[in-house]
Protein backbone atom coordinates (compact mmCIF):
# COMPACT_ATOMS: atom_id res chain seq x y z
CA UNK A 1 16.38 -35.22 13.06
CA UNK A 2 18.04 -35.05 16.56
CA UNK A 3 16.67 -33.20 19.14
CA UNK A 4 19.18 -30.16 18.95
CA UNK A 5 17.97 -29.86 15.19
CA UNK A 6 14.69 -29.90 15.75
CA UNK A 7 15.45 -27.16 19.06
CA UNK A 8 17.07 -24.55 16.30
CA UNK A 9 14.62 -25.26 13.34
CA UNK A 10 11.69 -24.08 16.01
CA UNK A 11 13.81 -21.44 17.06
CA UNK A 12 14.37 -20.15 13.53
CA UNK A 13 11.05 -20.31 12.64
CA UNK A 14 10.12 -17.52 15.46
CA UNK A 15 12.62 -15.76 14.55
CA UNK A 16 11.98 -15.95 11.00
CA UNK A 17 8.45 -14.11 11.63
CA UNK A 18 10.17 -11.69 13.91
CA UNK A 19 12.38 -10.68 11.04
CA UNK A 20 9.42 -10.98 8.72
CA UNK A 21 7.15 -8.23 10.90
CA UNK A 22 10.38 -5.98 11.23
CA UNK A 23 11.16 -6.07 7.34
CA UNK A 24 7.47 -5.01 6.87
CA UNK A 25 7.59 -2.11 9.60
CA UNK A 26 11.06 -0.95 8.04
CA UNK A 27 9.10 -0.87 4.22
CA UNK A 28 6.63 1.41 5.33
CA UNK A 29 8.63 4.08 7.32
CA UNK A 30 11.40 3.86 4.48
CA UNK A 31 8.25 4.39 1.56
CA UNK A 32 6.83 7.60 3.66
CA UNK A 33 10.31 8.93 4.93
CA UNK A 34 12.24 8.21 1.40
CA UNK A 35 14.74 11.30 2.21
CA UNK A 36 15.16 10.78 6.10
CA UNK A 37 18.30 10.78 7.29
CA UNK A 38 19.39 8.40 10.44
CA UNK A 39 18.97 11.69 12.85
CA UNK A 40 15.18 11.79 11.78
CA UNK A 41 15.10 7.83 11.93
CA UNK A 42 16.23 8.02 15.36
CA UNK A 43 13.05 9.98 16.46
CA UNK A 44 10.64 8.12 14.84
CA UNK A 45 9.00 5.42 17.37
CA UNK A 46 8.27 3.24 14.55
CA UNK A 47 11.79 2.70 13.99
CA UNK A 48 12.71 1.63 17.25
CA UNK A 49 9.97 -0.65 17.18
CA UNK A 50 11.27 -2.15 13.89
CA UNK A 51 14.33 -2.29 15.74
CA UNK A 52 12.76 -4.38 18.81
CA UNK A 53 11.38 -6.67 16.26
CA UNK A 54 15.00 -7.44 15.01
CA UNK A 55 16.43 -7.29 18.23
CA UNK A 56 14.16 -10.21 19.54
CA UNK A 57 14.22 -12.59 16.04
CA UNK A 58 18.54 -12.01 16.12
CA UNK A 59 18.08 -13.07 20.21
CA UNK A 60 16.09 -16.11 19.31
CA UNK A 61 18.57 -16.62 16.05
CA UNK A 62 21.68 -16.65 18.32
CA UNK A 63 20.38 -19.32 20.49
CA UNK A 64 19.10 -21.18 17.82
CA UNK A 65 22.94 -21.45 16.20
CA UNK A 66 23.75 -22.79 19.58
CA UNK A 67 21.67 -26.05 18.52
CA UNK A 68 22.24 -26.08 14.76
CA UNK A 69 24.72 -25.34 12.46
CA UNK A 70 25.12 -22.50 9.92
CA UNK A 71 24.42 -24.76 7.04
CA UNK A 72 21.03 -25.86 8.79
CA UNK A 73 19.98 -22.54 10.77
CA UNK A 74 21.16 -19.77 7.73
CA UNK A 75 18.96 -21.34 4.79
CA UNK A 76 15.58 -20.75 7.42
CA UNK A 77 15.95 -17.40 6.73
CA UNK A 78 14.29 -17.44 3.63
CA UNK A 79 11.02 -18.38 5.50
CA UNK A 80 11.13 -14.38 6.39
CA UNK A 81 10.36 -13.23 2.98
CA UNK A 82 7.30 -16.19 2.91
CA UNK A 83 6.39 -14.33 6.23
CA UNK A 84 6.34 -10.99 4.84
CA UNK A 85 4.61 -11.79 1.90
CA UNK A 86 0.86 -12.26 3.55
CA UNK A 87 2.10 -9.75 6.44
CA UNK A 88 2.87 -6.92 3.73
CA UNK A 89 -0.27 -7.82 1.54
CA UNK A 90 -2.03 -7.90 4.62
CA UNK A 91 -1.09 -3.98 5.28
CA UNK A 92 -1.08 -3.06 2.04
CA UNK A 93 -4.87 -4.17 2.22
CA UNK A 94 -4.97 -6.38 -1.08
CA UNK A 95 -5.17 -10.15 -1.37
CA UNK A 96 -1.90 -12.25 -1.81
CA UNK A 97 -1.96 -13.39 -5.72
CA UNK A 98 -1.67 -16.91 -7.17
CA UNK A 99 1.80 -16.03 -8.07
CA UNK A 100 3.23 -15.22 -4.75
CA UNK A 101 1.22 -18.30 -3.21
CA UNK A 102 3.53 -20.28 -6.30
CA UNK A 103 6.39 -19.24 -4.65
CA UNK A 104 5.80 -20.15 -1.39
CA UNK A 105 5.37 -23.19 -1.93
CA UNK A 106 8.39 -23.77 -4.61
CA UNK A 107 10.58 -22.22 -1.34
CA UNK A 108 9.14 -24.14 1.34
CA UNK A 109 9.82 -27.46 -0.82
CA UNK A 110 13.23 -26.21 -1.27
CA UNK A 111 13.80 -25.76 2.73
CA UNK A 112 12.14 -28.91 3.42
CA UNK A 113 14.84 -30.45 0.88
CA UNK A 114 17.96 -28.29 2.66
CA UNK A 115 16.91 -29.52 6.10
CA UNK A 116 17.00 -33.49 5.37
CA UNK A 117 20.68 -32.83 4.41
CA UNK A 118 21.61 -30.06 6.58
CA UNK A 119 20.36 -31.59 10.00
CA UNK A 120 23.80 -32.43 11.57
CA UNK A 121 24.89 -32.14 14.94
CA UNK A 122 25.61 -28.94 17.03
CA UNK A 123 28.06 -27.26 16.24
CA UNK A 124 31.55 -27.53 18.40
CA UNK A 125 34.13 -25.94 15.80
CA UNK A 126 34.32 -22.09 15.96
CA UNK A 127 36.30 -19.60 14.18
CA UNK A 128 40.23 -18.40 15.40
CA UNK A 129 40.66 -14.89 16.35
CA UNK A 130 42.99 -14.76 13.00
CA UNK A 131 39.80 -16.58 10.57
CA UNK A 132 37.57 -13.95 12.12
CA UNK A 133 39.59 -10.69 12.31
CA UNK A 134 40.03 -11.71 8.23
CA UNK A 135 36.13 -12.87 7.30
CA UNK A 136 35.88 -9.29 8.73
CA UNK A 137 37.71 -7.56 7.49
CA UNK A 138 37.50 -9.24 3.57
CA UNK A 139 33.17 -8.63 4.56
CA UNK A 140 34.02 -5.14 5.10
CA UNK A 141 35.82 -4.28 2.07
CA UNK A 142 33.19 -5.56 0.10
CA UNK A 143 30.21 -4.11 1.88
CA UNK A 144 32.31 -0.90 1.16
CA UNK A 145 32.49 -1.58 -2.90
CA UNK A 146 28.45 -2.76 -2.64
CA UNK A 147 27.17 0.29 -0.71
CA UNK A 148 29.75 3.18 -1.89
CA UNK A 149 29.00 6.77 -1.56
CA UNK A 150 26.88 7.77 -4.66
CA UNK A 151 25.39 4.23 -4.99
CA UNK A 152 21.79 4.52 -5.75
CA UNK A 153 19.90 2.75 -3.02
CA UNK A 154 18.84 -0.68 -4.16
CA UNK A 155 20.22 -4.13 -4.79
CA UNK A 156 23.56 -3.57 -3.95
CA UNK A 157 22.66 -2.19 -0.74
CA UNK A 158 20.41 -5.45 0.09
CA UNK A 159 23.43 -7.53 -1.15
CA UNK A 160 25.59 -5.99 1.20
CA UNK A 161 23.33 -6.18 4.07
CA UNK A 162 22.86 -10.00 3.51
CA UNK A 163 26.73 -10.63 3.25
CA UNK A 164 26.45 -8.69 6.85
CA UNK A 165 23.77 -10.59 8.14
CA UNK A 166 25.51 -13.91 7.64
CA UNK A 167 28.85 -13.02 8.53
CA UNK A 168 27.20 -11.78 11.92
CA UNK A 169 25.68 -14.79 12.39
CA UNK A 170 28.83 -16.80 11.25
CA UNK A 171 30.97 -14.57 14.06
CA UNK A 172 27.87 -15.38 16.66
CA UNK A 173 27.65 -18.84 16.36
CA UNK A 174 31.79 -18.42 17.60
CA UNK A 175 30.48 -16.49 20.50
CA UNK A 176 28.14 -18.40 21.87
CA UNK A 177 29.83 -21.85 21.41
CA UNK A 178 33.08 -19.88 23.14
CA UNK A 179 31.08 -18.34 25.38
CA UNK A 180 29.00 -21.69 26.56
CA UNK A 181 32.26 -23.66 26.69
CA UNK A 182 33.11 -24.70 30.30
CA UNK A 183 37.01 -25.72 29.09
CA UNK A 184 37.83 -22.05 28.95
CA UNK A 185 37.28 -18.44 30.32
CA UNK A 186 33.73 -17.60 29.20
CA UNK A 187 35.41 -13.45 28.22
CA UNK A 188 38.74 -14.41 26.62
CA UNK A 189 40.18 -11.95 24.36
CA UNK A 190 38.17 -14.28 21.45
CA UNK A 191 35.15 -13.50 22.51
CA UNK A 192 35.16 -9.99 23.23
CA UNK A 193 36.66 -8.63 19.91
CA UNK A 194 34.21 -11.32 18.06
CA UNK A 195 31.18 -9.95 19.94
CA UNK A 196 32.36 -6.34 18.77
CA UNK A 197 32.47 -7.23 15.39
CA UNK A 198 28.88 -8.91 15.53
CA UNK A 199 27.40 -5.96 17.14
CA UNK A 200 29.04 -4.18 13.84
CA UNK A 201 28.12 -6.39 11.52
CA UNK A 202 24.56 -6.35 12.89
CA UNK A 203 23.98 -2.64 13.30
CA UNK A 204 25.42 -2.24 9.72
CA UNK A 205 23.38 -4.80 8.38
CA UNK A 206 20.49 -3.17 9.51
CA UNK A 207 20.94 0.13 8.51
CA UNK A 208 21.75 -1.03 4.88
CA UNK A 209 18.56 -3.13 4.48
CA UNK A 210 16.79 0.01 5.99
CA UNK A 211 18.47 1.86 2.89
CA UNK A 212 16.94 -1.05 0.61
CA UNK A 213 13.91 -1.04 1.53
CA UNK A 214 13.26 2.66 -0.01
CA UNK A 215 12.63 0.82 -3.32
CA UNK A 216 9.90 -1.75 -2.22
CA UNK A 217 10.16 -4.94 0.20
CA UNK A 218 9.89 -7.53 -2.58
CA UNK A 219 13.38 -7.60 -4.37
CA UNK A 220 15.29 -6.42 -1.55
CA UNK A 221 14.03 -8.67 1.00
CA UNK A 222 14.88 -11.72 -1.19
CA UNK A 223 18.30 -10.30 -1.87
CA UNK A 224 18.91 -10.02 1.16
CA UNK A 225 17.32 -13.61 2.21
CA UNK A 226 19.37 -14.89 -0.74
CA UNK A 227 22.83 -13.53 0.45
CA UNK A 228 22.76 -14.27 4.01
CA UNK A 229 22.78 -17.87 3.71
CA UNK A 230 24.95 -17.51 0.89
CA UNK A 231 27.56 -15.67 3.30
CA UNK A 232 27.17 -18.03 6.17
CA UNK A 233 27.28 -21.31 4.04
CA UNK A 234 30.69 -20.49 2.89
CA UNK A 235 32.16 -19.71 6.16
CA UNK A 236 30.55 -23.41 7.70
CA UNK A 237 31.56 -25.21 4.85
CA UNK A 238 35.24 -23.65 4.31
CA UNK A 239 36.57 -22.74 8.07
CA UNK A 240 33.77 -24.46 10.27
CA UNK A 241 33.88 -28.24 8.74
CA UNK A 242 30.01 -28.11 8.61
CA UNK A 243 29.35 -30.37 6.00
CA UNK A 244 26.00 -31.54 4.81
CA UNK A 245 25.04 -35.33 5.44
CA UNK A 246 24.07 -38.19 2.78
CA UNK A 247 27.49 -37.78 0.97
CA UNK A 248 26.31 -37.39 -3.03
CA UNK A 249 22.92 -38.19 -2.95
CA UNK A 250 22.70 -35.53 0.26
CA UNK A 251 24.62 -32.81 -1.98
CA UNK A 252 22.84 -33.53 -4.94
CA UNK A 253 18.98 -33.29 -2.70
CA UNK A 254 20.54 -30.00 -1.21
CA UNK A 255 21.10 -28.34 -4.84
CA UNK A 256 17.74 -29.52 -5.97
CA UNK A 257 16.43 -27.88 -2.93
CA UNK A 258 17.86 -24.61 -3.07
CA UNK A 259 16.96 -24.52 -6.72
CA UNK A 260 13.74 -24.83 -5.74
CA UNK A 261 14.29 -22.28 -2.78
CA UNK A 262 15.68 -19.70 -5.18
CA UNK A 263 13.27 -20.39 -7.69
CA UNK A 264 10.50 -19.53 -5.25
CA UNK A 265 12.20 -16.47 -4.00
CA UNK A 266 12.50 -15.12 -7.78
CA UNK A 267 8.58 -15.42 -8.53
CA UNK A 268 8.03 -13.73 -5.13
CA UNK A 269 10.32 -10.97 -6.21
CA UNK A 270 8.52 -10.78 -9.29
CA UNK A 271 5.10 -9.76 -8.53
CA UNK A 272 4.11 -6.27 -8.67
CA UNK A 273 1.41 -5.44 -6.26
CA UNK A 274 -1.70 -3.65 -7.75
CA UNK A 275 -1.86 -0.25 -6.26
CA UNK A 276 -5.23 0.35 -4.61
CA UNK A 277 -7.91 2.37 -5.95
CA UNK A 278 -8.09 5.96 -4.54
CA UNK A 279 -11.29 7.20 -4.31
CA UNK A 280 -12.07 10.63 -4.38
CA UNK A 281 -13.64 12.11 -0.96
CA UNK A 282 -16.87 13.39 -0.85
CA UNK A 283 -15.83 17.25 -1.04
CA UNK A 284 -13.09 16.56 -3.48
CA UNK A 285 -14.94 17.33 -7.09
CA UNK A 286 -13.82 15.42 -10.42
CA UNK A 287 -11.31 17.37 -12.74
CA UNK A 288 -14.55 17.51 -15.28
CA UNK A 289 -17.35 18.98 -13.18
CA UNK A 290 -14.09 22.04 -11.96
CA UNK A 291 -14.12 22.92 -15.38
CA UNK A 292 -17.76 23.46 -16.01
CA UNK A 293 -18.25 25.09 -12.90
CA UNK A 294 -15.63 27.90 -13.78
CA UNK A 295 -17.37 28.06 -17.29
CA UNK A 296 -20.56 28.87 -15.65
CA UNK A 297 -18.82 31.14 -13.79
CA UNK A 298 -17.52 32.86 -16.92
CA UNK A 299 -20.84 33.43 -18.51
CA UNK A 300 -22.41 34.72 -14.83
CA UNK A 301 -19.79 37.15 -15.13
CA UNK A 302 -20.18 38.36 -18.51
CA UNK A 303 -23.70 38.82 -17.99
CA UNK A 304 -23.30 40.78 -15.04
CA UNK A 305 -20.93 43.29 -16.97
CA UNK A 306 -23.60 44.05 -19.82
CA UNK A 307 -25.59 47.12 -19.84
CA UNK A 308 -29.00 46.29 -18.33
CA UNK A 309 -31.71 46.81 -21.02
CA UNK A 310 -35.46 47.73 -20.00
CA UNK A 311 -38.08 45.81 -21.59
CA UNK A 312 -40.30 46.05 -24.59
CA UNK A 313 -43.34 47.14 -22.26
CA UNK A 314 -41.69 49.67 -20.79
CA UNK A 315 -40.23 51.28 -24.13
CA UNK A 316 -43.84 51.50 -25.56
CA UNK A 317 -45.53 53.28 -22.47
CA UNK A 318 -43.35 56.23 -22.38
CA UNK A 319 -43.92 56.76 -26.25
């Protein structure tokens, strides 16, 4: 693995966690504010924390596609749902199950498998004004079909924040190679209307998984860790040239690896985690004891509305 490989596969794993400890943050304040709207959000310091957390992992991601390529850098992303796993468990306060610990392992195998074939060199090829303007604007149109008014938050909105994810990162990777080349202006036209579209892509992105998330971290996450690659992959293969070394043998090692990778990704979606135990507090009575003390009640009542009667000794003395 060269050098520059090795640079962005560091790089992604930071960023990785980042995105990991963000996805977790975004769970939580989606679970207790399930009918906020983006006014509320906006307010809410947690979610601008969340939103430093994926802030900092895209930062570290956009440098790290200056070393590697899409096909190398996008499939890394699925270490942020083996991330989250222990990090949500963590929070959640139960213990990570044999299942989940199954398929972490089954995806970091894959990975492992995807990075012997992906580690080419850095990338020089970058998108035309023309390729991007239409990846956007075909990305778009099906974001808009995925997450359409009505659409019950859920799957489709984790598939269409993947799709933005990677296309993001796809339109970055342009950027910064533009951007970093000395045989040009570093702000041509290119770059500017490209780095628009990533800041859309991004902030959309975002605000879709946020959407997601109001039905758990599990499935949506891996959607969304599923799609993003999937995204990018096509753009670098189609329109970039980034191909994956070890001609068949490579391919065939790179499809046994994300079969492995997916397969992981669908037992970690699969586990249901146990709801804790809620104890009752220590002035909170059980549903049983409330109803015998309103019996008692009852009878102390009843007895207190009878006619008093005097006693037997008292009868016979005034006889």
């Amino acid at each position: 693995m060269s050098t520059a490989a090795l640079t962005a596969v560091l790089l992604s794993l930071v960023s990785a966690v980042a995105y990991a400890a963000a996805a977790v943050a975004q769970e939580r304040l989606a679970s207790k504010n399930s009918g906020a709207g983006l006014i509320r959000l906006l307010g809410s310091g947690a979610w601008w924390a969340a939103v430093g957390l994926n802030a900092g992992a895209a930062l570290l991601h956009v440098v790290a596609l200056k070393y590697g390529p899409l096909t190398l850098v996008q499939p890394l992303g699925a270490l942020t749902l083996v991330a989250a796993v222990p990090m949500g468990a963590r929070v959640a306060g139960r213990r990570v199950s044999a299942t989940e610990w199954r398929g972490t392992a089954l995806t970091l195998l894959g990975l492992g498998a995807l990075l012997v074939t992906a580690s080419g060199p850095a990338p020089h090829r970058v998108l035309s004004l023309t390729d991007a303007v239409a990846v956007a604007g075909t990305t778009a149109a099906l974001i808009g079909v995925l997450s359409r008014p009505g659409t019950r938050p859920g799957l489709r909105h984790a598939t269409a924040s993947g799709f933005a994810s990677g296309v993001a990162s796809a339109l970055t990777q342009t950027v910064t190679v533009s951007a970093t080349d000395r045989s040009g202006p570093a702000l041509s036209v290119q770059v500017v209307v490209v780095a628009l579209l990533v800041a859309a892509f991004a902030v959309g992105g975002l605000l879709l998984s946020q959407t997601a998330y109001r039905g758990g971290l599990g499935a949506p996450l891996a959607v969304v860790t599923l799609s993003n690659p999937m995204a990018a992959a096509v753009i670098g293969l189609t329109l970039l040239g980034q191909g994956l070394q070890g001609g068949a043998a490579g391919i065939l090692l790179a499809l046994a690896g994300a079969g492995l990778a997916s397969w992981g990704v669908v037992l970690l979606t699969r586990v249901t985690p146990a709801k804790p135990v809620v104890e009752l507090e220590p002035d909170e009575e059980h549903p049983v004891a409330a109803v015998l003390a309103l019996e008692s009640a009852r009878v102390a009542a009843e007895q207190a509305l009878l006619p008093r009667q005097k006693p037997e000794s008292e009868h016979l003395t005034t006889l």
